[in-house]
N, C-alpha and C. Protein backbone atom coordinates (compact mmCIF):
# COMPACT_ATOMS: atom_id res chain seq x y z
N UNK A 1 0.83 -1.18 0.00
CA UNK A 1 0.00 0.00 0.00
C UNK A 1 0.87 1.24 0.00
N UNK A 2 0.41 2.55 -0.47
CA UNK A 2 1.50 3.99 -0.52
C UNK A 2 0.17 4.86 -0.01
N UNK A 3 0.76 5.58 0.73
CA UNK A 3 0.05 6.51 1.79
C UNK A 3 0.48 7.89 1.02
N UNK A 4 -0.82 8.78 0.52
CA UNK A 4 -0.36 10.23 0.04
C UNK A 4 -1.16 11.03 1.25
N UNK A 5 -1.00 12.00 1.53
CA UNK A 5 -1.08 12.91 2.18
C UNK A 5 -0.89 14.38 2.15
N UNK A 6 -1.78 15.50 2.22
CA UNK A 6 -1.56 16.63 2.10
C UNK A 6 -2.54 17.65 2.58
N UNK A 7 -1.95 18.70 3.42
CA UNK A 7 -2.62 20.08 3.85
C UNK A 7 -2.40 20.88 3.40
N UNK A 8 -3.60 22.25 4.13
CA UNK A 8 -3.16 22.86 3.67
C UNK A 8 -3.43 24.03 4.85
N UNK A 9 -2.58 25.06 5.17
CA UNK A 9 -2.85 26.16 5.91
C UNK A 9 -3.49 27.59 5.48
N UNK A 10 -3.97 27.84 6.20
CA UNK A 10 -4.15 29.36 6.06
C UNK A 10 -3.74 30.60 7.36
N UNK A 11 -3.39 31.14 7.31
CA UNK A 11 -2.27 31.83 7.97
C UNK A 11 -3.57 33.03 8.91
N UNK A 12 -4.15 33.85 8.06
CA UNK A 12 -5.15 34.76 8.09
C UNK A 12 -6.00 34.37 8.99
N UNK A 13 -6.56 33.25 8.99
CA UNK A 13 -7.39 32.15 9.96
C UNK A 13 -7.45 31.55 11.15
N UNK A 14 -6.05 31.22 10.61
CA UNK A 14 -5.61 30.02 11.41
C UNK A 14 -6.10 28.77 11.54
N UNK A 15 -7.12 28.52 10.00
CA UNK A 15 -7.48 26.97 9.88
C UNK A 15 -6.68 26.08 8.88
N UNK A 16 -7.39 24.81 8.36
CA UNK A 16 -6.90 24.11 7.44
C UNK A 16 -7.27 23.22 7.17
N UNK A 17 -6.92 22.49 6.35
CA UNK A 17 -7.86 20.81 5.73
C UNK A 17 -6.10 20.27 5.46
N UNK A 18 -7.05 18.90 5.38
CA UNK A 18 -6.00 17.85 5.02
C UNK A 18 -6.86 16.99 4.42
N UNK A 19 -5.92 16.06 3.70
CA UNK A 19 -6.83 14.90 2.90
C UNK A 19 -5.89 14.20 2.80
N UNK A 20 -6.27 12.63 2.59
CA UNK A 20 -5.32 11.65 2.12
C UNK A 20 -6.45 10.32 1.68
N UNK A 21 -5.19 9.47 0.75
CA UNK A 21 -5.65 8.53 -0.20
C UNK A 21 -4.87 7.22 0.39
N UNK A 22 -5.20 6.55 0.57
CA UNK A 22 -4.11 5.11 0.56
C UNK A 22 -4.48 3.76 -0.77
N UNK A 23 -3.65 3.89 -1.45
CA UNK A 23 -3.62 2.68 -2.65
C UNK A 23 -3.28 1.69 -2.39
N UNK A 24 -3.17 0.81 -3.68
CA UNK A 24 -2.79 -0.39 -3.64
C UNK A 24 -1.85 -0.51 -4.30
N UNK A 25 -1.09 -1.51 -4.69
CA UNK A 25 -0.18 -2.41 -5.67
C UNK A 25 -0.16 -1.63 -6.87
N UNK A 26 -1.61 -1.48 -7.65
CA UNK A 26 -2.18 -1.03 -8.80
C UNK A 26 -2.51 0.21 -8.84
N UNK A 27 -2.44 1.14 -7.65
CA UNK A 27 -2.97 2.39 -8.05
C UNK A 27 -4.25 2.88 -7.33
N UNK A 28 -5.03 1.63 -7.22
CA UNK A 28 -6.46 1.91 -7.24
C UNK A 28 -6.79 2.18 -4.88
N UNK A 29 -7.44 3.72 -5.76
CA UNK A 29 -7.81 4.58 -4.21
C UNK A 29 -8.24 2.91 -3.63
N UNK A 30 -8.07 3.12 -2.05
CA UNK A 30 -8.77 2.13 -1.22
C UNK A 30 -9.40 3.09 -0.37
N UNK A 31 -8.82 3.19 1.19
CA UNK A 31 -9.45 4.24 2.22
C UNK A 31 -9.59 5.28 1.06
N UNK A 32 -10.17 6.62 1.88
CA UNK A 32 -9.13 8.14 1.56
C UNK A 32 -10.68 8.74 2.34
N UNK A 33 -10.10 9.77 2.62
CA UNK A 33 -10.60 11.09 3.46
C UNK A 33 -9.96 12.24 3.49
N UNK A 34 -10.81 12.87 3.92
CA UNK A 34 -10.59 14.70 4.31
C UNK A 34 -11.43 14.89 5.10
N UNK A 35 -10.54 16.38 5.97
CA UNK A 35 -11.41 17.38 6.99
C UNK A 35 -10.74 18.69 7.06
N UNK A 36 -11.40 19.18 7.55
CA UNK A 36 -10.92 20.32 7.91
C UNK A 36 -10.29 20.78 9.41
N UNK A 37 -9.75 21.58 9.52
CA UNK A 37 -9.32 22.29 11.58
C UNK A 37 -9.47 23.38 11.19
N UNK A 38 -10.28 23.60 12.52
CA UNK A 38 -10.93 25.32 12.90
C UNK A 38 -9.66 25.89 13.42
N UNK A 39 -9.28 25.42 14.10
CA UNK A 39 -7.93 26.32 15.15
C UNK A 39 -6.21 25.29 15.05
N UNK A 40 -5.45 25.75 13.84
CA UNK A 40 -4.65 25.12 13.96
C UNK A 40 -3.67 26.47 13.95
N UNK A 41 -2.00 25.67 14.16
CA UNK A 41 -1.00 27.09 14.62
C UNK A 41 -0.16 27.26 13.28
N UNK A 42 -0.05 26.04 12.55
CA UNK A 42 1.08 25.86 11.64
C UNK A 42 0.81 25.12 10.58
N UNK A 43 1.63 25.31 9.20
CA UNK A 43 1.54 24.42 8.60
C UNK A 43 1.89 22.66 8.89
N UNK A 44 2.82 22.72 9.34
CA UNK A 44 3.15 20.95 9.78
C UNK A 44 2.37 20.74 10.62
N UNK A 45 1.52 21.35 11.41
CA UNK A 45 0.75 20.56 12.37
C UNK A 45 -0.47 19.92 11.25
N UNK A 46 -0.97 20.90 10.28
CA UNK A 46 -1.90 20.23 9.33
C UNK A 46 -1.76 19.52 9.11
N UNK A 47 -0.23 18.95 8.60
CA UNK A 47 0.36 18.00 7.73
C UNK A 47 0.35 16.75 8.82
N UNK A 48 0.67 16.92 10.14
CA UNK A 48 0.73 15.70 11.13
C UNK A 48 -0.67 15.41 11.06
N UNK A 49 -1.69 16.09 10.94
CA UNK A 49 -3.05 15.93 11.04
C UNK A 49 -3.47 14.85 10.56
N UNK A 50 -3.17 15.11 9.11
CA UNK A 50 -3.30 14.90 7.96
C UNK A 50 -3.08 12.67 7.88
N UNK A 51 -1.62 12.81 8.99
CA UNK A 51 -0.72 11.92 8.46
C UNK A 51 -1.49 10.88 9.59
N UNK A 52 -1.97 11.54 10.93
CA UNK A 52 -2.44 10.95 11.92
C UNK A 52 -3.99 10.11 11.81
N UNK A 53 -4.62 11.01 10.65
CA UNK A 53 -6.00 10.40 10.48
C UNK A 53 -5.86 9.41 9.28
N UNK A 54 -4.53 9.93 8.49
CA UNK A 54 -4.48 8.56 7.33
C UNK A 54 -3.55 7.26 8.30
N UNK A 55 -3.19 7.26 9.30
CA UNK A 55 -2.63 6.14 9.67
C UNK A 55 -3.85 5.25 10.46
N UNK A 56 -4.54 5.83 11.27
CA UNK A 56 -5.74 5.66 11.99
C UNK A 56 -6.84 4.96 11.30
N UNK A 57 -6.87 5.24 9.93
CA UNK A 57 -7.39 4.94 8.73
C UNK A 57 -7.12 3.38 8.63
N UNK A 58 -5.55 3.70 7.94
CA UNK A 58 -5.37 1.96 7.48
C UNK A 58 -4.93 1.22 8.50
N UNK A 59 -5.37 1.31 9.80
CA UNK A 59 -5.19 0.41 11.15
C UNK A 59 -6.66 0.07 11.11
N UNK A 60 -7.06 0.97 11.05
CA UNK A 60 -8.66 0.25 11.28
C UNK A 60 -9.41 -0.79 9.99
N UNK A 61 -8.48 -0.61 8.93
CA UNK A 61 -9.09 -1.22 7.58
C UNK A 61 -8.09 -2.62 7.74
N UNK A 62 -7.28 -2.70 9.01
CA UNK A 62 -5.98 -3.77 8.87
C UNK A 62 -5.10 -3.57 8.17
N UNK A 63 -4.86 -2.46 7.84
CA UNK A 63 -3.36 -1.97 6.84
C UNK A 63 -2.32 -2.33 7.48
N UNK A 64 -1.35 -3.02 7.70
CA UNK A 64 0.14 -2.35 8.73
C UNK A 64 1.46 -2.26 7.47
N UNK A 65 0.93 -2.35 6.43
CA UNK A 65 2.42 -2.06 5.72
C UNK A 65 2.22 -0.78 4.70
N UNK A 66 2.60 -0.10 4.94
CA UNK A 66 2.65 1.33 3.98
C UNK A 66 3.65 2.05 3.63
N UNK A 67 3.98 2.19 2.43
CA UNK A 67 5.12 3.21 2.18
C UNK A 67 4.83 4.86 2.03
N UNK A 68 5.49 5.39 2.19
CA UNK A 68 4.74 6.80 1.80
C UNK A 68 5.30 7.50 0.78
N UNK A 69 4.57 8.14 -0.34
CA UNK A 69 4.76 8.73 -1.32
C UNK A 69 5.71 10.35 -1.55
N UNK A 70 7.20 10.10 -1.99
CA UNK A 70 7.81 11.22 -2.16
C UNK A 70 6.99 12.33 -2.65
């Protein structure tokens, strides 16, 4: 499986979304989600967000092997 992941900040706000996809072998989406945060401080915290709800993800679907996408 390859784990993509990505946020995004807004500075002005101080919110953000994240989304992520987890594939297969072939390409083909399996999980994937998005949300948003009302009160975040930083960009990398989005990005941990991001990385925390796609891992949470493929534990609960029985994922444990994932690479993650440069």
């Amino acid at each position: 499986m390859r784990l993509n992941i990505d946020g995004a900040f807004y500075e002005a706000s101080k919110t953000g979304g994240w989304g992520f996809v987890i594939r297969d072998h072939d390409g083909n989406g399996v999980p994937a989600g998005a949300g948003k945060i009302e009160f975040v401080h930083d960009a990398q915290s989005v990005e941990a967000e991001a990385c925390l709800y796609a891992l949470l993800t493929a534990t609960s679907h029985g994922i444990s092997h994932i690479a993650n996408s440069p």
